[in-house]
Protein backbone atom coordinates (compact mmCIF):
# COMPACT_ATOMS: atom_id res chain seq x y z
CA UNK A 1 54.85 -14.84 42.47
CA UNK A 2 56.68 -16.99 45.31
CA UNK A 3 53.76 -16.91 47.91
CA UNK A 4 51.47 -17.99 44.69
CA UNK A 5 54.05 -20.81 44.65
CA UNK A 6 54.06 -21.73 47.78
CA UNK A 7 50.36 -21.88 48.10
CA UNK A 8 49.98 -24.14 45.01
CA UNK A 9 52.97 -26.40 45.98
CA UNK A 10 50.98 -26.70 49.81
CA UNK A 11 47.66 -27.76 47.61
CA UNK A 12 49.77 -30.56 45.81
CA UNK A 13 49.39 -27.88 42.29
CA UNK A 14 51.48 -27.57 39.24
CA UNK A 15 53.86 -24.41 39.86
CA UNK A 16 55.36 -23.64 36.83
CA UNK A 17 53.83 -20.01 36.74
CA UNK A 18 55.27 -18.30 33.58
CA UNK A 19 54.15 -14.65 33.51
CA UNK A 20 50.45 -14.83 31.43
CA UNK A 21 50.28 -17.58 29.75
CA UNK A 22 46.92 -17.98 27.56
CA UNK A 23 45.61 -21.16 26.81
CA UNK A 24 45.02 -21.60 23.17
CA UNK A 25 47.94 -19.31 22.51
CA UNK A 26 50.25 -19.29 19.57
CA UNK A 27 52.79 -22.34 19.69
CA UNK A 28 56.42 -21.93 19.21
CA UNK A 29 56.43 -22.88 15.64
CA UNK A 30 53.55 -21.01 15.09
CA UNK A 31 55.09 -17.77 15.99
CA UNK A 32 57.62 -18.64 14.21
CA UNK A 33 56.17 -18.83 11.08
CA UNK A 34 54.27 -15.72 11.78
CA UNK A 35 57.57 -13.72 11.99
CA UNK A 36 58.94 -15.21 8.82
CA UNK A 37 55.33 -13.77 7.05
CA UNK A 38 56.65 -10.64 7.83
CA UNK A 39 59.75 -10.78 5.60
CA UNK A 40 59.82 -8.01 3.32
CA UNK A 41 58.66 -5.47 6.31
CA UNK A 42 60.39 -2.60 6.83
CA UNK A 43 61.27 -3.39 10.45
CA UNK A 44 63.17 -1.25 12.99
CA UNK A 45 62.39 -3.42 15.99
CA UNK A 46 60.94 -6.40 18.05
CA UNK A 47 60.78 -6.98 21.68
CA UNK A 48 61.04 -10.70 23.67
CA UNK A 49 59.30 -10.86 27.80
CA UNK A 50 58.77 -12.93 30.01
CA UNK A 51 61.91 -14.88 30.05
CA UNK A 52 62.31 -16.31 33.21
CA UNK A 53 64.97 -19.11 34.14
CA UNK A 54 63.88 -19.40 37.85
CA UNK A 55 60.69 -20.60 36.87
CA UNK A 56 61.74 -22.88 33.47
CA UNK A 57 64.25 -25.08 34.89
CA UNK A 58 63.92 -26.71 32.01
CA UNK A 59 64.71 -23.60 29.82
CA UNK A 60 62.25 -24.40 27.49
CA UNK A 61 60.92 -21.08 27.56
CA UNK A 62 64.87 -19.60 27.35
CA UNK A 63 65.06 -21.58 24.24
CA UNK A 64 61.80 -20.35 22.36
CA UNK A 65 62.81 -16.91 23.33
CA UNK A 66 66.01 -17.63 21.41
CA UNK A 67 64.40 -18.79 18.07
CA UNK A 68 62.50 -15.78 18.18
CA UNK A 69 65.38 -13.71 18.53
CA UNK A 70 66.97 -15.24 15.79
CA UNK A 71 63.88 -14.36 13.89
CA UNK A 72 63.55 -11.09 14.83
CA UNK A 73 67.66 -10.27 13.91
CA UNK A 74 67.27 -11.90 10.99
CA UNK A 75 63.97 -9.93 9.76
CA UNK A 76 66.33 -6.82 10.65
CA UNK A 77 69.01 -7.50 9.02
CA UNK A 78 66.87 -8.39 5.59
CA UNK A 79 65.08 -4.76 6.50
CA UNK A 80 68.54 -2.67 6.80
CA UNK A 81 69.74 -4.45 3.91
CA UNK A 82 66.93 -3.43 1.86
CA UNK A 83 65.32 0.09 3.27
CA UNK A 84 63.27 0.54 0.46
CA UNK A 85 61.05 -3.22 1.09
């Protein structure tokens, strides 16, 4: 990932690599609202990647990871608080 960086920044490009990022992919709020449509779920997990600080100075992408965490615990504890959906 550096030596992609280093070869962009030489060409005068954008650097902010981020894993792989789609375009046309689903927007923070989007998500979002995608997790709350699964209240009611019997959940027993949920999984956040590609978190990386180094390359979001900006933590922009630390701070969507949050909400969706938040999401995520929340769906859980709904689903442990009522097994049967």
């Amino acid at each position: 990932r550096r030596d992609r960086r280093q070869r962009a920044e030489s060409r005068g490009q954008r650097t902010d690599f981020r894993g792989q990022m789609r375009v046309g992919g689903l927007t923070t709020r989007e998500a979002q609202a995608l997790l709350r449509g699964l209240r009611g779920l019997n959940l027993i997990g949920g999984d956040v990647v590609e978190v990386s600080p180094p390359d979001d100075p900006a933590g922009n992408t630390a701070r969507a990871a949050a909400t969706m965490i938040f999401e995520i615990l929340c769906l859980l504890a709904e689903a442990r608080d009522n097994p049967l959906g």
